[in-house]
N, C-alpha and C. Protein backbone atom coordinates (compact mmCIF):
# COMPACT_ATOMS: atom_id res chain seq x y z
N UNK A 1 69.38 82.09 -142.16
CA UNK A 1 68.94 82.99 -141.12
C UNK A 1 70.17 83.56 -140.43
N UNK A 2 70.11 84.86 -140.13
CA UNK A 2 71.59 85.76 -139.76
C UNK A 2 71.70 85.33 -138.07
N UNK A 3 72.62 85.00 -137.58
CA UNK A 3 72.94 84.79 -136.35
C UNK A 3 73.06 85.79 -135.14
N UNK A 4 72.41 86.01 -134.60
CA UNK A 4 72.08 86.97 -133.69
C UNK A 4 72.46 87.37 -131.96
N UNK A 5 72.31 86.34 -131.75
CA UNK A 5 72.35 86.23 -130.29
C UNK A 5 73.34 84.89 -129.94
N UNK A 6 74.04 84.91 -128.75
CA UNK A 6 74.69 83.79 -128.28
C UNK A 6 74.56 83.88 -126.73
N UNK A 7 74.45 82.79 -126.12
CA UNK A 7 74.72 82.89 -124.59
C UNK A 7 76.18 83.06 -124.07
N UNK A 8 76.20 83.44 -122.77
CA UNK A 8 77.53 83.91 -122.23
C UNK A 8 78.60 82.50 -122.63
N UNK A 9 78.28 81.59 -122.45
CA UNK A 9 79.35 80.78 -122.72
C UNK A 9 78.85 79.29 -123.99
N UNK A 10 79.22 78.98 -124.29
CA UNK A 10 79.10 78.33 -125.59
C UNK A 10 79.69 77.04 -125.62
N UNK A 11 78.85 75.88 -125.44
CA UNK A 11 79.69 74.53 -125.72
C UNK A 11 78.86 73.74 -126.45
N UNK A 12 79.83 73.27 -127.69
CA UNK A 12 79.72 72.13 -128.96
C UNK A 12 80.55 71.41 -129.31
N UNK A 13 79.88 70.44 -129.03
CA UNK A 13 81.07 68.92 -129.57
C UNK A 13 82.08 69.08 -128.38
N UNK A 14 82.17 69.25 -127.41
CA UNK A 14 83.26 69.30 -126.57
C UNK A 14 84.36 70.47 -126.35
N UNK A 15 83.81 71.28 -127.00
CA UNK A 15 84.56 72.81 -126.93
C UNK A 15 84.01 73.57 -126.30
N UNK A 16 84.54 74.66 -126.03
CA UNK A 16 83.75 75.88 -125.19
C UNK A 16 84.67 77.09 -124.94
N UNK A 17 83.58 77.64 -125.24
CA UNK A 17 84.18 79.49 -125.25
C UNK A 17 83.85 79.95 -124.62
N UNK A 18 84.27 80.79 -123.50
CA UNK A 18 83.73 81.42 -122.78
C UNK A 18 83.52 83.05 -123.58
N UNK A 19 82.37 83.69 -123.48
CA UNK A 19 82.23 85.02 -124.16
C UNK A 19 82.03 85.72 -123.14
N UNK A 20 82.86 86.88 -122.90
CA UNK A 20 82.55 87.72 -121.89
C UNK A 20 82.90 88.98 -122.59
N UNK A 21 82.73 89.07 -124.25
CA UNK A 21 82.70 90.11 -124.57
C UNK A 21 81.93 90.53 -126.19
N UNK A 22 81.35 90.82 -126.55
CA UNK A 22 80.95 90.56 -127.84
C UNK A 22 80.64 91.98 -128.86
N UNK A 23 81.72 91.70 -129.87
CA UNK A 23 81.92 93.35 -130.91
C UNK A 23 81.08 93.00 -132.27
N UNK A 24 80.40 93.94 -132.71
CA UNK A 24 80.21 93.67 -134.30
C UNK A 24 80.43 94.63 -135.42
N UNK A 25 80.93 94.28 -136.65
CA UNK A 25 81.41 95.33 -137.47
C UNK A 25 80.61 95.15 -138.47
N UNK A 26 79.67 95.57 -139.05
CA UNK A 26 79.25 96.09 -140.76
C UNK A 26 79.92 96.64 -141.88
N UNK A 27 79.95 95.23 -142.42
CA UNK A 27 80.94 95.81 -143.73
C UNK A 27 80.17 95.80 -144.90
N UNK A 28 79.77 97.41 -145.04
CA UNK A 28 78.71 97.82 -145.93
C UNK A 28 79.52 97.69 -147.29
N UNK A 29 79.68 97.22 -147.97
CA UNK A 29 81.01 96.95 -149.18
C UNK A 29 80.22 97.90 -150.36
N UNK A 30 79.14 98.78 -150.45
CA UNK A 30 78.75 99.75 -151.27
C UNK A 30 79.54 101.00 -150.79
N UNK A 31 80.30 101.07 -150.00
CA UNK A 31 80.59 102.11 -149.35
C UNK A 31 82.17 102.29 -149.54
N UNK A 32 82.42 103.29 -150.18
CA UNK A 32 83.73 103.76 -150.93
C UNK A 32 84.83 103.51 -149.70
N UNK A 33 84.44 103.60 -148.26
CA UNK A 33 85.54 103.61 -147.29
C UNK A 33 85.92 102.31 -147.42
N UNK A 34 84.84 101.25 -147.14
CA UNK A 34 84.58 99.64 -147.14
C UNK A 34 85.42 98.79 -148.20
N UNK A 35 84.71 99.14 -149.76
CA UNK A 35 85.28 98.59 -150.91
C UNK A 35 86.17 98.45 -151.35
N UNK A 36 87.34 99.22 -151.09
CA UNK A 36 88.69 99.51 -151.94
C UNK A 36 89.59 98.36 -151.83
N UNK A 37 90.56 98.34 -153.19
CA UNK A 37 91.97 97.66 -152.48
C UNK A 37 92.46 97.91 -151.40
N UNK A 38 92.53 97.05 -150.44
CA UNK A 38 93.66 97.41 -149.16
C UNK A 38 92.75 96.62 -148.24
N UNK A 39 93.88 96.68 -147.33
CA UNK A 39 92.94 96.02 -146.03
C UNK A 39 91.94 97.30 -145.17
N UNK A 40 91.24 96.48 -144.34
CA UNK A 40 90.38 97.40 -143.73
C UNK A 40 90.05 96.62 -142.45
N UNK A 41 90.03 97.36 -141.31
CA UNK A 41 90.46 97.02 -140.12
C UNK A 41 88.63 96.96 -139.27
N UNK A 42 88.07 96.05 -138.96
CA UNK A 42 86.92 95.74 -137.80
C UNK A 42 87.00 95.23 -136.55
N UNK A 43 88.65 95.29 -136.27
CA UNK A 43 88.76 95.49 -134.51
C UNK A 43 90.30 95.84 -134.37
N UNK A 44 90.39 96.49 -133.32
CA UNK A 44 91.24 97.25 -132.78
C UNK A 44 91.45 96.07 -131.28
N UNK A 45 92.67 95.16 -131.57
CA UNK A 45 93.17 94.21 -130.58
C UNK A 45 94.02 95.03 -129.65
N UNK A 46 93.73 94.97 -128.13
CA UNK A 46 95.30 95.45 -127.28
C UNK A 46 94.98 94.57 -126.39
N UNK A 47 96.45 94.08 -126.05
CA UNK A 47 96.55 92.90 -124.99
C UNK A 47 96.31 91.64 -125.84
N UNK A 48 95.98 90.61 -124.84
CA UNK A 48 96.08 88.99 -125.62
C UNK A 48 94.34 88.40 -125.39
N UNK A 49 93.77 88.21 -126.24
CA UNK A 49 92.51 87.80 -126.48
C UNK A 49 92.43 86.60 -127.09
N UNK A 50 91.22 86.26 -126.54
CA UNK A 50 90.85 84.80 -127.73
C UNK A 50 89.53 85.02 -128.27
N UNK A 51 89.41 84.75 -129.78
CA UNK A 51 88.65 85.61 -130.52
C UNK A 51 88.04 84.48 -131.33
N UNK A 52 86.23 84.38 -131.56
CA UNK A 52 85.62 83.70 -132.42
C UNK A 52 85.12 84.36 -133.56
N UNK A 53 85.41 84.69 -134.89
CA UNK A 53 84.66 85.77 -135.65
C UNK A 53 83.91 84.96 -136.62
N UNK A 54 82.74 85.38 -136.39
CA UNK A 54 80.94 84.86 -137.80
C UNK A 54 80.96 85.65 -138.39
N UNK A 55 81.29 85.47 -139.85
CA UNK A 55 81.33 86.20 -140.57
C UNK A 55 80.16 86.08 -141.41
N UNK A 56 78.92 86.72 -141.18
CA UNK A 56 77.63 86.68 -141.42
C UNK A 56 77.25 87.80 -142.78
N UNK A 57 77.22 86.48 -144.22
CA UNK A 57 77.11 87.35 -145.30
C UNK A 57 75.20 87.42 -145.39
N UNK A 58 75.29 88.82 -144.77
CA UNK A 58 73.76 89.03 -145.11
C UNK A 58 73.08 89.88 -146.29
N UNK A 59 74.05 90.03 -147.09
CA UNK A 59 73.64 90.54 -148.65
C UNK A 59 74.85 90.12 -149.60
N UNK A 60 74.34 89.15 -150.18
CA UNK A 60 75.61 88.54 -150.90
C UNK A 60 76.51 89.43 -151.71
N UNK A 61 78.25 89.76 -151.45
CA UNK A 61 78.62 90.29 -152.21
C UNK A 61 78.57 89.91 -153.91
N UNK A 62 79.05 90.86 -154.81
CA UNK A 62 79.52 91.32 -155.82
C UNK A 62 80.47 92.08 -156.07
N UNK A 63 81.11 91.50 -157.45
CA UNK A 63 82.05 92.47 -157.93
C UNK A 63 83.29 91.82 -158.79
N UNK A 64 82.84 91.20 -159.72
CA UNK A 64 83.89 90.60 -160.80
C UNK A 64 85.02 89.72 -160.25
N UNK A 65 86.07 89.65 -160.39
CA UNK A 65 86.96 89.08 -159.80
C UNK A 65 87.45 89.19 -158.41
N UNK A 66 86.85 90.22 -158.00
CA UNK A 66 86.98 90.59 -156.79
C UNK A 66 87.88 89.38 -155.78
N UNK A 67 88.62 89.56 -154.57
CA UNK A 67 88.70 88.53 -153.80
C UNK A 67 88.70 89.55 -152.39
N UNK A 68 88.49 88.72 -151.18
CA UNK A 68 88.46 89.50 -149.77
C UNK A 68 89.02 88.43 -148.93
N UNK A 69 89.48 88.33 -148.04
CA UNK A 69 90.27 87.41 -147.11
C UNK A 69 90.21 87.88 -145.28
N UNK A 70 90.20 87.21 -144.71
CA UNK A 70 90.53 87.80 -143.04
C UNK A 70 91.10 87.16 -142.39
N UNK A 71 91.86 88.28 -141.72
CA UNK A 71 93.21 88.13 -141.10
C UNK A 71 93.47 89.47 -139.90
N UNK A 72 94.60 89.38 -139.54
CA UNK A 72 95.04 90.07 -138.90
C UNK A 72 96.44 91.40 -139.56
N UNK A 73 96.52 92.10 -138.80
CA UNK A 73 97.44 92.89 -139.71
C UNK A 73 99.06 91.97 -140.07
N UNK A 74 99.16 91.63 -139.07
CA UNK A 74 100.35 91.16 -139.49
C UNK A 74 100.33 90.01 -140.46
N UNK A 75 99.04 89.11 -140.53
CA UNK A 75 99.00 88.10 -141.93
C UNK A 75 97.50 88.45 -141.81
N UNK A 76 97.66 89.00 -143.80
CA UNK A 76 95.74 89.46 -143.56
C UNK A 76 95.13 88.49 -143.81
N UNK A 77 95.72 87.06 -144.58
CA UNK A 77 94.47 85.88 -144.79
C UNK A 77 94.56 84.69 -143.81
N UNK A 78 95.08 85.17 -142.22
CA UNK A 78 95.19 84.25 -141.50
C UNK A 78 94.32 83.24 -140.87
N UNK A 79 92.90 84.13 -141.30
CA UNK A 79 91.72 83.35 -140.73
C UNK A 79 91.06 82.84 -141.85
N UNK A 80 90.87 83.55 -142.72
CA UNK A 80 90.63 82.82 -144.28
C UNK A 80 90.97 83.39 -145.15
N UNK A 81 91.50 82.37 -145.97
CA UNK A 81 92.15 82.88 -147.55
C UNK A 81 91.43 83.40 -148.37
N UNK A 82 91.88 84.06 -149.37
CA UNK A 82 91.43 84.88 -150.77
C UNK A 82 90.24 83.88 -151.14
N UNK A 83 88.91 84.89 -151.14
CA UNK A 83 88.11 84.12 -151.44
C UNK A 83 87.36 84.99 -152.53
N UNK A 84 86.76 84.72 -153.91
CA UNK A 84 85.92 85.00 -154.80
C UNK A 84 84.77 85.77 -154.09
N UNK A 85 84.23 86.86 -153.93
CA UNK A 85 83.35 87.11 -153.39
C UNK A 85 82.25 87.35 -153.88
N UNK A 86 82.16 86.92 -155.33
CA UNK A 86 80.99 86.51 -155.92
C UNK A 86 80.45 85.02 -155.37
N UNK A 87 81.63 84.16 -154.70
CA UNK A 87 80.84 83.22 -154.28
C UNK A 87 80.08 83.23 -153.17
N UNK A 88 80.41 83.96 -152.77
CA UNK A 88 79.56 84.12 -150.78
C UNK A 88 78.20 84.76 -151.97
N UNK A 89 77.10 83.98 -150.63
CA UNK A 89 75.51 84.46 -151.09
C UNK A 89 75.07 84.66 -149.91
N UNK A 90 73.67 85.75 -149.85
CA UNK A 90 73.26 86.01 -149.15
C UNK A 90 72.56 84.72 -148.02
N UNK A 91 72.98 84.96 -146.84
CA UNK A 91 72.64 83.93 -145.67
C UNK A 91 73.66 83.03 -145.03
N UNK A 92 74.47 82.96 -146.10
CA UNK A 92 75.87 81.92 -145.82
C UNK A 92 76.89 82.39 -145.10
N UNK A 93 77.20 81.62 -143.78
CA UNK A 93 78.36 82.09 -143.28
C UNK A 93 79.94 81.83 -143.78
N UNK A 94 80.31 83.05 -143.80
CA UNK A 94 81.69 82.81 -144.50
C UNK A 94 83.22 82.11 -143.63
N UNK A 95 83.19 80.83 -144.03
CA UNK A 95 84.39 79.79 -143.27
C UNK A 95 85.49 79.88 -144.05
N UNK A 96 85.24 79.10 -145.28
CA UNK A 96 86.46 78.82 -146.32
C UNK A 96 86.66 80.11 -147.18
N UNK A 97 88.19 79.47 -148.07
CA UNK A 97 88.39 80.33 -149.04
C UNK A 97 87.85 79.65 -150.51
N UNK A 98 87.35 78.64 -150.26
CA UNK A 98 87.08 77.79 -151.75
C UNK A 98 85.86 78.24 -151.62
N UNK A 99 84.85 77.90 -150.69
CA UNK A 99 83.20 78.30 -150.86
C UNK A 99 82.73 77.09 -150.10
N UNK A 100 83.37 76.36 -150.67
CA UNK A 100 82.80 74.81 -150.26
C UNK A 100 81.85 74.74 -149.12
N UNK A 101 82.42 75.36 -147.84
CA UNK A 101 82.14 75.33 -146.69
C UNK A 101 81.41 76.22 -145.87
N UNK A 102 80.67 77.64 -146.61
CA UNK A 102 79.95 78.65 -146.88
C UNK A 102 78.51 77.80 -147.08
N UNK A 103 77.77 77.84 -145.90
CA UNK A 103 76.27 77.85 -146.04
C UNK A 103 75.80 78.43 -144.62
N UNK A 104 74.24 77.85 -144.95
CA UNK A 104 73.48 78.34 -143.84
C UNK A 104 73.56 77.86 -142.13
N UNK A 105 74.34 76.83 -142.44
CA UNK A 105 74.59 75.86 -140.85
C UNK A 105 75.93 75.67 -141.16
N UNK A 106 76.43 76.08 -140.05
CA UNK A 106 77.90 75.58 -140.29
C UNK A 106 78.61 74.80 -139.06
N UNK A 107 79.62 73.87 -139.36
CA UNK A 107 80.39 73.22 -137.28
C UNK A 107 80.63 73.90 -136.93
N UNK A 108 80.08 74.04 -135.94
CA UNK A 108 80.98 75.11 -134.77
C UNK A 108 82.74 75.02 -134.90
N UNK A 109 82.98 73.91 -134.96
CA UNK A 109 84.52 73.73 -135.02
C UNK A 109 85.01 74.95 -136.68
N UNK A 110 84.35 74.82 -137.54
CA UNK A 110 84.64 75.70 -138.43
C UNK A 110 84.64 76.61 -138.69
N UNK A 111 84.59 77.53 -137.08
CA UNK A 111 84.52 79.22 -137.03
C UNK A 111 85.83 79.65 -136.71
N UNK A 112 86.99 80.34 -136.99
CA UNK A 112 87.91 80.83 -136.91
C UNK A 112 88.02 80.96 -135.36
N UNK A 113 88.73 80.68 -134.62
CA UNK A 113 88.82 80.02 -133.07
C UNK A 113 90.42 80.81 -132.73
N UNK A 114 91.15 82.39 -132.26
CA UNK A 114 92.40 82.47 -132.65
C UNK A 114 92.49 82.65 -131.22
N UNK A 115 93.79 82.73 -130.75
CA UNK A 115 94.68 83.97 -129.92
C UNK A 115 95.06 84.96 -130.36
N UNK A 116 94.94 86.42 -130.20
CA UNK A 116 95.29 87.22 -130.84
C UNK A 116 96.14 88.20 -129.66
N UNK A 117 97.25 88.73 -130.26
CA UNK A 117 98.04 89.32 -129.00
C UNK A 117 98.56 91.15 -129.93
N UNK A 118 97.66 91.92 -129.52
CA UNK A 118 98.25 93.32 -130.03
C UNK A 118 98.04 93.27 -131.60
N UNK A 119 97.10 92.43 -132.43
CA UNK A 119 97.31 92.46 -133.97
C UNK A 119 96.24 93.42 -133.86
N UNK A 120 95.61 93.70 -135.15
CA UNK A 120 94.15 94.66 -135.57
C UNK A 120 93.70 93.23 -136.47
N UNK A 121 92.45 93.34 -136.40
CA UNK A 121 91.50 92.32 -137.03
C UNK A 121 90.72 92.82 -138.06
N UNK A 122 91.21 92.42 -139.65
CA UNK A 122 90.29 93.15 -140.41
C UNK A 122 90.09 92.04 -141.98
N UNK A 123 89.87 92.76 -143.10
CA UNK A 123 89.56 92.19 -144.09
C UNK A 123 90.07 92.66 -145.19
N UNK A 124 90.86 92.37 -146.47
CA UNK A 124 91.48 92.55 -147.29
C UNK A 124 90.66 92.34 -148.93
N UNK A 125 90.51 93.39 -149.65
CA UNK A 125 90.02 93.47 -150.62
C UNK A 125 91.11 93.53 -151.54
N UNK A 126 91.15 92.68 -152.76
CA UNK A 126 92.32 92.37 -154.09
C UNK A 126 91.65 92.22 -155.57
N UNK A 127 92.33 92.60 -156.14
CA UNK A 127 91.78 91.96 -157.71
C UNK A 127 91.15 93.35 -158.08
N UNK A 128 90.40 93.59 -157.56
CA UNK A 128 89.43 95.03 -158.30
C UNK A 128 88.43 95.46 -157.00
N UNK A 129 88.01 96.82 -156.78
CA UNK A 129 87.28 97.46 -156.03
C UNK A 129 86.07 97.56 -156.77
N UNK A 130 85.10 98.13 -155.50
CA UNK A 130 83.42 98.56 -155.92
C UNK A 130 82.66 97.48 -155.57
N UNK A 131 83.16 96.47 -155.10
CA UNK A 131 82.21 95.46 -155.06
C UNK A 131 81.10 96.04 -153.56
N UNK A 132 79.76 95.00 -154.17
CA UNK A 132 78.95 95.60 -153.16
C UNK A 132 78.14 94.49 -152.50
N UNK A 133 77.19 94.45 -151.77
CA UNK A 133 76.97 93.62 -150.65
C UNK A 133 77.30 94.00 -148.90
N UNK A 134 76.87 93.39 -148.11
CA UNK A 134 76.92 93.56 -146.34
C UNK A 134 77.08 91.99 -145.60
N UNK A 135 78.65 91.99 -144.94
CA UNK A 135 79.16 90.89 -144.18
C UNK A 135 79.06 91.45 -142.90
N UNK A 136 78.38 90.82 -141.94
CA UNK A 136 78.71 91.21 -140.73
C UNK A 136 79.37 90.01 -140.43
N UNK A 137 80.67 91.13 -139.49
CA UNK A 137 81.82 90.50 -138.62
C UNK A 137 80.86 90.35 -137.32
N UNK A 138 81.01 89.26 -136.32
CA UNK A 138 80.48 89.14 -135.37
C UNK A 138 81.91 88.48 -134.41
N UNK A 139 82.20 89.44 -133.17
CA UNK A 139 83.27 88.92 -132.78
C UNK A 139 82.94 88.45 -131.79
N UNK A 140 83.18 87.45 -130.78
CA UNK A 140 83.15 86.62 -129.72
C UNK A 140 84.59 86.59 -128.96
N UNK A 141 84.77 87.36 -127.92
CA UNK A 141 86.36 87.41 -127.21
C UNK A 141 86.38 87.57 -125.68
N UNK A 142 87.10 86.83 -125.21
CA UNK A 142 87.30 86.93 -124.29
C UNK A 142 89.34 87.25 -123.52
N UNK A 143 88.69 88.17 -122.57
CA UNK A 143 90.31 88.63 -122.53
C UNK A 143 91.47 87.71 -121.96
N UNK A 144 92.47 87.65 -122.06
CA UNK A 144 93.21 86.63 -121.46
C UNK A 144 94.16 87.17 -120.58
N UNK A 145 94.19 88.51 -120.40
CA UNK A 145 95.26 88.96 -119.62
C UNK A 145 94.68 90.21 -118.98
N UNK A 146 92.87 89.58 -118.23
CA UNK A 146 92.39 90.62 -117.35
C UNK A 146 91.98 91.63 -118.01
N UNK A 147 91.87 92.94 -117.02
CA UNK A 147 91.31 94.11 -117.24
C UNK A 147 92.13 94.94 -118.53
N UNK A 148 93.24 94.32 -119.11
CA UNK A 148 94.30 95.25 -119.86
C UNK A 148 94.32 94.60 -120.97
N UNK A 149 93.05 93.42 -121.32
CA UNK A 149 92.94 93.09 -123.17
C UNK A 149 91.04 93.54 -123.11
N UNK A 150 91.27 94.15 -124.46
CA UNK A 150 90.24 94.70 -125.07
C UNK A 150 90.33 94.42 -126.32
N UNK A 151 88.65 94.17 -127.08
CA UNK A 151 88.37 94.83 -128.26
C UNK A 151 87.55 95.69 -128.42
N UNK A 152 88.28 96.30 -129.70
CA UNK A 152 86.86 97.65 -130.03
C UNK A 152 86.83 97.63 -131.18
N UNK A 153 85.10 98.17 -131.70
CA UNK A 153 85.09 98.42 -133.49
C UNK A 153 86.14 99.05 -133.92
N UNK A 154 87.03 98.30 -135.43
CA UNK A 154 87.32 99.14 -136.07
C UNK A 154 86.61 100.32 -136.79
N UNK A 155 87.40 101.19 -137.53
CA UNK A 155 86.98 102.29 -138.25
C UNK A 155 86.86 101.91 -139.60
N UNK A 156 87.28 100.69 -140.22
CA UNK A 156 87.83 100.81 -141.51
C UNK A 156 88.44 100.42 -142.38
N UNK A 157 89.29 101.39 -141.40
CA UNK A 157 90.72 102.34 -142.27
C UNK A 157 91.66 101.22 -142.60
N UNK A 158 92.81 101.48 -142.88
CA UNK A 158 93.80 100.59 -143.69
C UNK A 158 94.18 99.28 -141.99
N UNK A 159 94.25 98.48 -142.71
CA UNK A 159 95.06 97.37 -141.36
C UNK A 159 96.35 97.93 -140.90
């Protein structure tokens, strides 16, 4: 079941996030902008944030050898490594780069948890283009340096 809603602040197992801001990106991967080699950018970071991203595969990709990874521009598989994206299936949230850890319930501790200071937040396609399927990015951030950190949807476009 695709994850939808969260309350303003969030505590599991002894953690807690405060959300006082929440972005989402559709990564329609049938879509020639989406699919290609290269990275492709679903937030636009300024200032210093702390960022939770669900990466909610709600139509399982395809596409041969394909691999996709997320990261930031300056390291694109910083949040997860090159992953097969024939293995993600529809419903499974995407954690690991092996699969292993890709299902329908996942630890809270196993959601990508960063600081991010001025990077762009996006996703990296390798191996071969065209692959198709829909991941929604679901971002969870809160600013750390006041009124002067923001996120916003990316466009896309290259990281």
């Amino acid at each position: 079941m695709p994850l939808t809603n969260f309350p303003n602040g969030i505590t599991v197992e002894n953690q807690t996030i405060r959300v006082s801001n929440t972005t989402t990106f559709s990564a329609d991967m049938s879509s020639t902008t989406l699919n290609t080699i290269a990275s492709h950018e679903i937030a636009t970071v300024t200032g210093l944030v702390r960022m939770r991203i669900i990466a909610d595969v709600t139509d399982g990709p395809s596409g041969g050898t394909s691999t996709i990874a997320l990261g930031t521009a300056d390291n694109t598989s910083e949040f997860i490594g090159a992953t097969t994206v024939s293995g993600l299936d529809t419903g499974e949230i995407w954690t690991t780069a092996t699969g292993v850890g890709n299902k329908s319930s996942v630890d809270f501790a196993s959601i990508p948890d960063f600081v991010i200071s001025d990077a762009d937040v996006g996703y990296t396609i390798a191996k071969s283009a065209g692959i198709t399927g829909t991941i929604v990015f679901r971002m969870f951030w809160e600013a750390l340096e006041g009124a002067t950190s923001t996120v916003t949807v990316g466009a896309g476009g290259t990281l």
